[in-house]
N, C-alpha and C. Protein backbone atom coordinates (compact mmCIF):
# COMPACT_ATOMS: atom_id res chain seq x y z
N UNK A 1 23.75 8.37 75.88
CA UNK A 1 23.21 8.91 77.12
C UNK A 1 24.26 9.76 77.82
N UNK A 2 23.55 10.84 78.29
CA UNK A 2 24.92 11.69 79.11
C UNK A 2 23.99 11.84 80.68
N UNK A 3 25.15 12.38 81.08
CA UNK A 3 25.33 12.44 82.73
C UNK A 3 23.85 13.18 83.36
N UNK A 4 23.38 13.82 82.37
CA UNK A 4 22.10 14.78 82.54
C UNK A 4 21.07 14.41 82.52
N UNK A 5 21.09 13.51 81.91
CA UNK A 5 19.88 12.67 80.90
C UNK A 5 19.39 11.91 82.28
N UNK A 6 20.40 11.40 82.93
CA UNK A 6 20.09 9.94 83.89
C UNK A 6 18.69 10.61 85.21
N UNK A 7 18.22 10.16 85.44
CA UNK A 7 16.80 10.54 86.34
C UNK A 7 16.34 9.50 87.56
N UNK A 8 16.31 9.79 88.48
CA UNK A 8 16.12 9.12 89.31
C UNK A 8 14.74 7.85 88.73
N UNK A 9 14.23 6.62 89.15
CA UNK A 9 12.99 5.82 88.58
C UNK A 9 12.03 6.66 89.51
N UNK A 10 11.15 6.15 88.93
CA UNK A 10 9.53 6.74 89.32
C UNK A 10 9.50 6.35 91.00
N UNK A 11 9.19 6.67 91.97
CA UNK A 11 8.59 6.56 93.13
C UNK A 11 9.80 6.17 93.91
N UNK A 12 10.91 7.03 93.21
CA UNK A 12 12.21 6.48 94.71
C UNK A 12 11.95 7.84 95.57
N UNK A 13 11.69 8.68 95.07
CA UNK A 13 11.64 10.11 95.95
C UNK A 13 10.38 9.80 96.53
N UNK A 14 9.89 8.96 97.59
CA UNK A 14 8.82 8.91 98.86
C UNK A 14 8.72 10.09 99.89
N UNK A 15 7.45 10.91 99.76
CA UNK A 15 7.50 11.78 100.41
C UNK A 15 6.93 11.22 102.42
N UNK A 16 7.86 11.34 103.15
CA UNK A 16 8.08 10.83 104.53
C UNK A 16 6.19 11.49 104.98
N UNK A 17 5.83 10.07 105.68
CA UNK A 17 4.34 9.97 106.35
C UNK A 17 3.91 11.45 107.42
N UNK A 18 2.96 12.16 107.23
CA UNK A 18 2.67 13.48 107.48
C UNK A 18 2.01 12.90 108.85
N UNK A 19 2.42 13.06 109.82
CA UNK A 19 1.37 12.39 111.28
C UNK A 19 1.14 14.06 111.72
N UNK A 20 -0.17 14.03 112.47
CA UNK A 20 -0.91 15.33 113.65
C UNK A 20 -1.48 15.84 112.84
N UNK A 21 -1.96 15.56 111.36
CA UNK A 21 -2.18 16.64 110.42
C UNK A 21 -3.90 16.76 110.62
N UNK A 22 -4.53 16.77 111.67
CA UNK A 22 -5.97 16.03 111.63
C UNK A 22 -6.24 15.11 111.38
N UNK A 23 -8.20 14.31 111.50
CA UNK A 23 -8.05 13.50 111.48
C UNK A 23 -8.99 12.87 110.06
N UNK A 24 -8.64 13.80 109.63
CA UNK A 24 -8.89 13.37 108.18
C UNK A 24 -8.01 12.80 107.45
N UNK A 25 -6.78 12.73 108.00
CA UNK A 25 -5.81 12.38 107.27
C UNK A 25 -5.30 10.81 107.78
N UNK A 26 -6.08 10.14 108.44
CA UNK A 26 -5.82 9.15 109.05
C UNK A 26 -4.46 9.02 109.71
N UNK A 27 -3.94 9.70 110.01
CA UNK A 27 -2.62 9.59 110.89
C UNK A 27 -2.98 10.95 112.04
N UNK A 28 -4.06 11.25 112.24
CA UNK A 28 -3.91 12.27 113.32
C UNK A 28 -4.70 12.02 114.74
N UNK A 29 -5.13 12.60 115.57
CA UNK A 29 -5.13 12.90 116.88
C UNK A 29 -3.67 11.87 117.80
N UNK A 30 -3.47 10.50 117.91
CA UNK A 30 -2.65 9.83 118.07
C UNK A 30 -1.07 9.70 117.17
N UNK A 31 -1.41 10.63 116.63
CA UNK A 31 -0.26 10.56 115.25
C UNK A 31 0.64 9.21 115.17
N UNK A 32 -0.39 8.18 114.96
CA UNK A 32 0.50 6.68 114.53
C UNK A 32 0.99 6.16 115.85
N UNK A 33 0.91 6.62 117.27
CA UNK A 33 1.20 6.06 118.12
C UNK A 33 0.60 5.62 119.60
N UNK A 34 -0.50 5.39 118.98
CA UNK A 34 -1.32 4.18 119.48
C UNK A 34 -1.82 5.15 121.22
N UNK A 35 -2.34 4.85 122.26
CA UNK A 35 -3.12 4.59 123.35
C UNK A 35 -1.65 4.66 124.29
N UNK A 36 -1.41 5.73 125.47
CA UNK A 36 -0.62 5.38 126.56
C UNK A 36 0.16 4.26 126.21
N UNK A 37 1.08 3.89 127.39
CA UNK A 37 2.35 3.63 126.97
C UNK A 37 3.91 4.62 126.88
N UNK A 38 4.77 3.88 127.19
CA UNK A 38 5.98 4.75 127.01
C UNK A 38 6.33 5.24 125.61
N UNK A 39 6.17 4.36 124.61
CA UNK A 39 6.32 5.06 123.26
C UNK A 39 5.34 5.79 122.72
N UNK A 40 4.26 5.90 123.54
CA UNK A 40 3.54 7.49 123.00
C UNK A 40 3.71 8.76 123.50
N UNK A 41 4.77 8.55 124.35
CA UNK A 41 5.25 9.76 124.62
C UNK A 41 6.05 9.92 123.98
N UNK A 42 6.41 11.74 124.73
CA UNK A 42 7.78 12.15 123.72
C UNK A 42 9.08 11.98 124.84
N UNK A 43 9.76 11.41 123.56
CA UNK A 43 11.57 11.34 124.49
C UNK A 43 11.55 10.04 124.82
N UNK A 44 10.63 8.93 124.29
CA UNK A 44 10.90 7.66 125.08
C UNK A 44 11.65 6.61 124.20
N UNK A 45 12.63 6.35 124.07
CA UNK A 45 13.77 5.13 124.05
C UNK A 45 13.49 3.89 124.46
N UNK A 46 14.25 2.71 123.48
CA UNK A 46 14.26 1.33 124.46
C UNK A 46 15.51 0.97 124.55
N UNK A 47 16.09 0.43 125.32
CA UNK A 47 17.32 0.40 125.37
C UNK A 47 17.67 -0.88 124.62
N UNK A 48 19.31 -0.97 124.11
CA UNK A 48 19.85 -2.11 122.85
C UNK A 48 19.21 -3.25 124.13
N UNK A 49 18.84 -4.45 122.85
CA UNK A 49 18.62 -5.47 123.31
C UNK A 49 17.38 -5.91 123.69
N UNK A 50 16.21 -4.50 123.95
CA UNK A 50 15.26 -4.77 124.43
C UNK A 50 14.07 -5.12 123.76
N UNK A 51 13.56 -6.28 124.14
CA UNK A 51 12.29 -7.08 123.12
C UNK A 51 11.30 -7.28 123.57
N UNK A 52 10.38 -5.84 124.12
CA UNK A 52 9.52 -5.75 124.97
C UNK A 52 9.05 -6.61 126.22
N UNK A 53 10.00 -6.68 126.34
CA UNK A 53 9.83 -7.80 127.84
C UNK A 53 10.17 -9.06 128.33
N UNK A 54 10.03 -9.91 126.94
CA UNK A 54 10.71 -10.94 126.65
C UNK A 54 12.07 -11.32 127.02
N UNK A 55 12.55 -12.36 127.43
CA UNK A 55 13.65 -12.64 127.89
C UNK A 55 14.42 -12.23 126.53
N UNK A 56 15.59 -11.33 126.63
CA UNK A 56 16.09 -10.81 125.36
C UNK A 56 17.47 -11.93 125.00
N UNK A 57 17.70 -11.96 123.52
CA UNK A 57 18.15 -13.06 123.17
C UNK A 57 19.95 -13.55 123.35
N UNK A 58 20.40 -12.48 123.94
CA UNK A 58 21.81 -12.07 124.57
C UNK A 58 21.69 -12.88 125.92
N UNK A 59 20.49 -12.98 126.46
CA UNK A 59 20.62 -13.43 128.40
C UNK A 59 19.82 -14.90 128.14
N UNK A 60 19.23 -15.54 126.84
CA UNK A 60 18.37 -16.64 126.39
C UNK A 60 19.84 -17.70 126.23
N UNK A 61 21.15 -17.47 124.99
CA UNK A 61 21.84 -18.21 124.62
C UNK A 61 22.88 -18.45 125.69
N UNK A 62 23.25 -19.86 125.49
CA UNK A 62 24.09 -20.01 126.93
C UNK A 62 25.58 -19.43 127.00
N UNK A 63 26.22 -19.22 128.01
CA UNK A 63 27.84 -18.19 128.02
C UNK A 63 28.69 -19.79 128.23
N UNK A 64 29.60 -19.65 127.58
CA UNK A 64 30.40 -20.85 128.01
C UNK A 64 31.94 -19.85 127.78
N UNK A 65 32.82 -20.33 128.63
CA UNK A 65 34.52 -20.20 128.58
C UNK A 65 34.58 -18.69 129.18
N UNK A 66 35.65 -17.40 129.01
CA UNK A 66 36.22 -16.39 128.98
C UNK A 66 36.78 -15.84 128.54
N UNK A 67 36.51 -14.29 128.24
CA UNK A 67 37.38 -13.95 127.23
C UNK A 67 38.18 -12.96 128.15
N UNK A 68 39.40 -12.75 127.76
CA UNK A 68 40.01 -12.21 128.61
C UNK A 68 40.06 -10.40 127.78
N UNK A 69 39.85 -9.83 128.71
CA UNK A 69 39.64 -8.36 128.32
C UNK A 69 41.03 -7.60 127.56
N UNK A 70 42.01 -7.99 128.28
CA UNK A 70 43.60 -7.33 127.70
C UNK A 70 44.02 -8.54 127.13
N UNK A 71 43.78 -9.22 126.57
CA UNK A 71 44.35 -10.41 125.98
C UNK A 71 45.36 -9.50 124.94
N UNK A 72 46.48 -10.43 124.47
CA UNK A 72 47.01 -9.20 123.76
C UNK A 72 47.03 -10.57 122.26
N UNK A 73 46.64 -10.07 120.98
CA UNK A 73 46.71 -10.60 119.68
C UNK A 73 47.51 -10.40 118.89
N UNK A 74 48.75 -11.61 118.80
CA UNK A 74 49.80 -11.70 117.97
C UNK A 74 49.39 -11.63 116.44
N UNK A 75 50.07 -10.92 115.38
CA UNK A 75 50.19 -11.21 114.07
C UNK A 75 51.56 -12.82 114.02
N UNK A 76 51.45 -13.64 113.58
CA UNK A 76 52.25 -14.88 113.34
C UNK A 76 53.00 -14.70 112.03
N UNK A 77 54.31 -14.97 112.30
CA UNK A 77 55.21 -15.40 111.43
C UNK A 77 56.17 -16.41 111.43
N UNK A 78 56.42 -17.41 110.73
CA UNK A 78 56.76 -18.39 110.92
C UNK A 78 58.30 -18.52 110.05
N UNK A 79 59.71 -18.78 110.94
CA UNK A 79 60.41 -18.98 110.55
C UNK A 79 61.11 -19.35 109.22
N UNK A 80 60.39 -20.24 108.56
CA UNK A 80 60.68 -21.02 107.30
C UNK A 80 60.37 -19.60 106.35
N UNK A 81 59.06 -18.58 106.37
CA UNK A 81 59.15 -17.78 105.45
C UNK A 81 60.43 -16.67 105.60
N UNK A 82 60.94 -16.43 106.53
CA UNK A 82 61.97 -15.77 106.89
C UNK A 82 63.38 -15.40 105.74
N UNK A 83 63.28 -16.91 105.50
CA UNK A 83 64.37 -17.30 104.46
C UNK A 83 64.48 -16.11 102.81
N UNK A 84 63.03 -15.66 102.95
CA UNK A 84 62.96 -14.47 101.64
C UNK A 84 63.91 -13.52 101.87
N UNK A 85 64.47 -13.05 103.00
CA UNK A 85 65.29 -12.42 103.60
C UNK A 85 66.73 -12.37 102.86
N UNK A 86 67.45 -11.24 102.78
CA UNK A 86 68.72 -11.76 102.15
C UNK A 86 69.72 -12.39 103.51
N UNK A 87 70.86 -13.04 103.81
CA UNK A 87 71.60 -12.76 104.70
C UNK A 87 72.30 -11.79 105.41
N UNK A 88 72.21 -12.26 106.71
CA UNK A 88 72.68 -11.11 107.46
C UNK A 88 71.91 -9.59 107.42
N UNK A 89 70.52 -9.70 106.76
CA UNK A 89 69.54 -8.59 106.73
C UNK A 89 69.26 -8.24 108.57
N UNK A 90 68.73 -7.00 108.57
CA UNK A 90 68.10 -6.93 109.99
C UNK A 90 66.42 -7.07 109.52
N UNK A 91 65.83 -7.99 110.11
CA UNK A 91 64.83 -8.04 110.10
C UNK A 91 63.78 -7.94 111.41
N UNK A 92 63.03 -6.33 110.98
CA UNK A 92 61.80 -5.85 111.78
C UNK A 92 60.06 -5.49 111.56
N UNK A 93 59.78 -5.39 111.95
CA UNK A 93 58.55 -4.94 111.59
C UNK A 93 58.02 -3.94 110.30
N UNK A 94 58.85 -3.51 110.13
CA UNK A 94 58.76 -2.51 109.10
C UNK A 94 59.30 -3.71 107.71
N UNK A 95 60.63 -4.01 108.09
CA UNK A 95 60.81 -4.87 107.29
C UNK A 95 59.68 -5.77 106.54
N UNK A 96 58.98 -6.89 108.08
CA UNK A 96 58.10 -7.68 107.87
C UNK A 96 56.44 -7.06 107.07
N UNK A 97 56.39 -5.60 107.03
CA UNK A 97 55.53 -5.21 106.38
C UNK A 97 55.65 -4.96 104.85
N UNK A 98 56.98 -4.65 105.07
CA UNK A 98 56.94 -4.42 103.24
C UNK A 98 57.32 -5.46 102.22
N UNK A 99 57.67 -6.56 102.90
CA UNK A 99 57.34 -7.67 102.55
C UNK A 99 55.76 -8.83 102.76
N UNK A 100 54.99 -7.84 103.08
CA UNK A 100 53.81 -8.34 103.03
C UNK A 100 53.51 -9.83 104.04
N UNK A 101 53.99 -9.92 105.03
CA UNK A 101 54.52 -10.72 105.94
C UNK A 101 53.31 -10.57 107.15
N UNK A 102 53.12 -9.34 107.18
CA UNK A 102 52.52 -8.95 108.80
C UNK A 102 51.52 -7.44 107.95
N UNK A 103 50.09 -7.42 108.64
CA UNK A 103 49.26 -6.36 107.81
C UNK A 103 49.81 -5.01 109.00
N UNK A 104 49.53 -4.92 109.74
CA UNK A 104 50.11 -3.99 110.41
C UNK A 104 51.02 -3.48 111.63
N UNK A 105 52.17 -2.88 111.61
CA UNK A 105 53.30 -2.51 112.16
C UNK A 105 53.33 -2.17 113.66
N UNK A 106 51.71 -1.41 114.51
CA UNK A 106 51.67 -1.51 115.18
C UNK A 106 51.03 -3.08 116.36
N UNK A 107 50.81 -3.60 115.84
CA UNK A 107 50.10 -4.82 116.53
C UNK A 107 51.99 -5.45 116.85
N UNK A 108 51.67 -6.52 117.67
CA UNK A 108 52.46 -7.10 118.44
C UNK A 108 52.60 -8.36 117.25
N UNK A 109 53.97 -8.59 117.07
CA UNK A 109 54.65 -9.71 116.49
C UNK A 109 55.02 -10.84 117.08
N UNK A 110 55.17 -12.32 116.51
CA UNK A 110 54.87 -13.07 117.37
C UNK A 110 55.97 -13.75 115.64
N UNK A 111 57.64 -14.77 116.67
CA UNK A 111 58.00 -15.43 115.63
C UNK A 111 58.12 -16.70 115.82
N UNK A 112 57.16 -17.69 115.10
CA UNK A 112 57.14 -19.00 115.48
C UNK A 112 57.92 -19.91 114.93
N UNK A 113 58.12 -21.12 115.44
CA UNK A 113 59.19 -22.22 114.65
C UNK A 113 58.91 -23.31 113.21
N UNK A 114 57.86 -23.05 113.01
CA UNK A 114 57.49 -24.03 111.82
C UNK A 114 58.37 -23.51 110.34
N UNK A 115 58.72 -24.64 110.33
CA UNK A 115 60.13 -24.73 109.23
C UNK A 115 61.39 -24.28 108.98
N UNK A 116 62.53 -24.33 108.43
CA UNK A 116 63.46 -24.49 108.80
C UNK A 116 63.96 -22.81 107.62
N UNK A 117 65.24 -22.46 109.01
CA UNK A 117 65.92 -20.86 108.35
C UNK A 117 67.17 -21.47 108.22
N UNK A 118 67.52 -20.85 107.02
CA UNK A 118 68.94 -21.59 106.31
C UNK A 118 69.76 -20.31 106.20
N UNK A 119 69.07 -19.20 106.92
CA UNK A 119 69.98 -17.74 106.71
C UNK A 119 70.28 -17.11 107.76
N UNK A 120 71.55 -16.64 108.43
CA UNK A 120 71.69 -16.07 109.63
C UNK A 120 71.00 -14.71 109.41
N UNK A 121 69.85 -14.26 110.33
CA UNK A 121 69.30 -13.38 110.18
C UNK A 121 69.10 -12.45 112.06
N UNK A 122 69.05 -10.90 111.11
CA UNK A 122 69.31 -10.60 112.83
C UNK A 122 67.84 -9.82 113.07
N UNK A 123 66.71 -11.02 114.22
CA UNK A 123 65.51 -10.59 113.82
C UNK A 123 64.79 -9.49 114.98
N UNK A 124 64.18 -8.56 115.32
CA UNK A 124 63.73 -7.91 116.27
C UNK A 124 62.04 -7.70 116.42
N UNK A 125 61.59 -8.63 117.11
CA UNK A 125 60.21 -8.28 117.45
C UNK A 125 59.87 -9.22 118.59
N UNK A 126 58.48 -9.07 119.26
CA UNK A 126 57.81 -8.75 120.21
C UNK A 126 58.07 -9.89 121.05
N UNK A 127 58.20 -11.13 120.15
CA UNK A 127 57.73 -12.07 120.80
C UNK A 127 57.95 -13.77 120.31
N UNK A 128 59.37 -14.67 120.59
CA UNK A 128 59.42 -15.61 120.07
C UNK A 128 59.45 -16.91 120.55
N UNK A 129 58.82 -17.48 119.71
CA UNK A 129 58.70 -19.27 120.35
C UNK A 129 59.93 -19.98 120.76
N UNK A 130 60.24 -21.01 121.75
CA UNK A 130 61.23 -21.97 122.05
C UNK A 130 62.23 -21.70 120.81
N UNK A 131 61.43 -22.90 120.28
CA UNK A 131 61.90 -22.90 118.62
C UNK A 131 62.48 -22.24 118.08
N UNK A 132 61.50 -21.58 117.64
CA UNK A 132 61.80 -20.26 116.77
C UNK A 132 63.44 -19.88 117.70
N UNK A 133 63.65 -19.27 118.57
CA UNK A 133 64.73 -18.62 119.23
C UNK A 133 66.10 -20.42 118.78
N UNK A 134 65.89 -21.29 118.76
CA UNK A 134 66.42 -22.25 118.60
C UNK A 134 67.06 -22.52 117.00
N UNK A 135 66.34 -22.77 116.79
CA UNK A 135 66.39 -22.27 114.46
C UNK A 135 67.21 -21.28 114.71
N UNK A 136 67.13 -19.91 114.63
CA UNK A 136 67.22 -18.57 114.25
C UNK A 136 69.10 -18.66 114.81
N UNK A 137 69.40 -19.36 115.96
CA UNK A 137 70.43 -19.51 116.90
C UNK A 137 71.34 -20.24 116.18
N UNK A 138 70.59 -21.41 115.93
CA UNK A 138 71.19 -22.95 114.81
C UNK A 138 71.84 -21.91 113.32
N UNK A 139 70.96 -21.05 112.68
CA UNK A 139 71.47 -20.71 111.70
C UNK A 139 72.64 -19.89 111.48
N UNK A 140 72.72 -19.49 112.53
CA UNK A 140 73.81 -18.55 113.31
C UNK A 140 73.14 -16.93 113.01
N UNK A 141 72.15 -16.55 113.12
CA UNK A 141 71.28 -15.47 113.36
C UNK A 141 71.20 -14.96 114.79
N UNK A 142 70.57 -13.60 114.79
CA UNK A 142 70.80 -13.49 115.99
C UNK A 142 68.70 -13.06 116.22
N UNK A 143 68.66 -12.91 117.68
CA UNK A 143 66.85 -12.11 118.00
C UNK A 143 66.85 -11.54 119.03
N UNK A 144 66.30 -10.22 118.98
CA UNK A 144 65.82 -9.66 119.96
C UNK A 144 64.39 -9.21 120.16
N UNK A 145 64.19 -8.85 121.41
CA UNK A 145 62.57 -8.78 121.41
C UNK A 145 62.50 -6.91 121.73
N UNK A 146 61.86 -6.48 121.37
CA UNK A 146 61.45 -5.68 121.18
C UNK A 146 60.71 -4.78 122.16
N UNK A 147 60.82 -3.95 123.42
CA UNK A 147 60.37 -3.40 124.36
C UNK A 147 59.60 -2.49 123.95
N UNK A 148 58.18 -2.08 124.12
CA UNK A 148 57.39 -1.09 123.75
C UNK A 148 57.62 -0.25 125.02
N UNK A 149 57.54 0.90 125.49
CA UNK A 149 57.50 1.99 126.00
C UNK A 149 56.20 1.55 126.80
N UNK A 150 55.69 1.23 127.92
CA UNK A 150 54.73 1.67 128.63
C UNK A 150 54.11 3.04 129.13
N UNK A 151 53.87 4.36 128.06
CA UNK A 151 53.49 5.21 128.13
C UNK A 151 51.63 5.30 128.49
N UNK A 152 51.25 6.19 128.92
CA UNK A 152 49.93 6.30 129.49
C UNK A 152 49.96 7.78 128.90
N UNK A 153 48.67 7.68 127.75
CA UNK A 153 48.11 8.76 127.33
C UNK A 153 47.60 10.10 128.36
């Protein structure tokens, strides 16, 4: 079989429903849209959510807690993997990406204390736990956090 040969199956090409065509054609004077009303006019929309009248199912299910709008979402890294590191490496974000550590470079880093760093490492990002700053100190490593620029587009 070649590339030429291949043919669409029988009845995928549906030719789209002909409405106003008279009324012989059973889709005309009303063209499929029924007796007054807003959707027999032209230009009429329903807006997302709307289920003709019905209490719509967004304002039905109950709201519990808050979400906070600027919440800001750490990527996590946890000390103990750190150790892949050679000594005395500087370890950053870029670093932590090409080691497959963190998926992306711009999001905010976050370095937590679960398990133990046996390598003085000198680490720079956003944001570190008690701990974590405690370990990293113990190993004789050093951390800094990382200041983003508060620029306004």
């Amino acid at each position: 079989m070649k590339i030429e040969d291949i043919r669409k199956p029988k009845g995928a090409n549906r030719s789209p429903k002909r409405v106003g065509r008279g009324s012989g054609s059973g889709h005309g004077k009303t063209s499929t849209r029924g007796h007054k009303g807003a959707m027999s006019r032209s230009g009429a929309t329903r807006r997302l959510g709307f289920e003709g009248g019905q209490m719509p199912l967004f304002r039905r299910i109950p709201k519990r807690g808050f979400t906070h709008a600027t919440k800001k979402i750490f990527q996590i890294v946890n000390v103990d993997v750190l150790s892949t590191f050679r000594k005395d490496t500087v370890v950053d974000k870029k670093a932590l990406k090409e080691a497959g550590l963190i998926k992306h470079t711009e999001d905010p880093v976050k370095i937590l204390g679960n398990g133990k760093l046996t390598k003085p490492l000198s680490i720079l990002c956003d944001a570190f736990s008690e701990s974590a700053k405690r370990k990293i100190s113990e190993a004789g490593g050093k951390f800094d956090i990382v200041k983003k620029s508060d620029k306004k587009c």
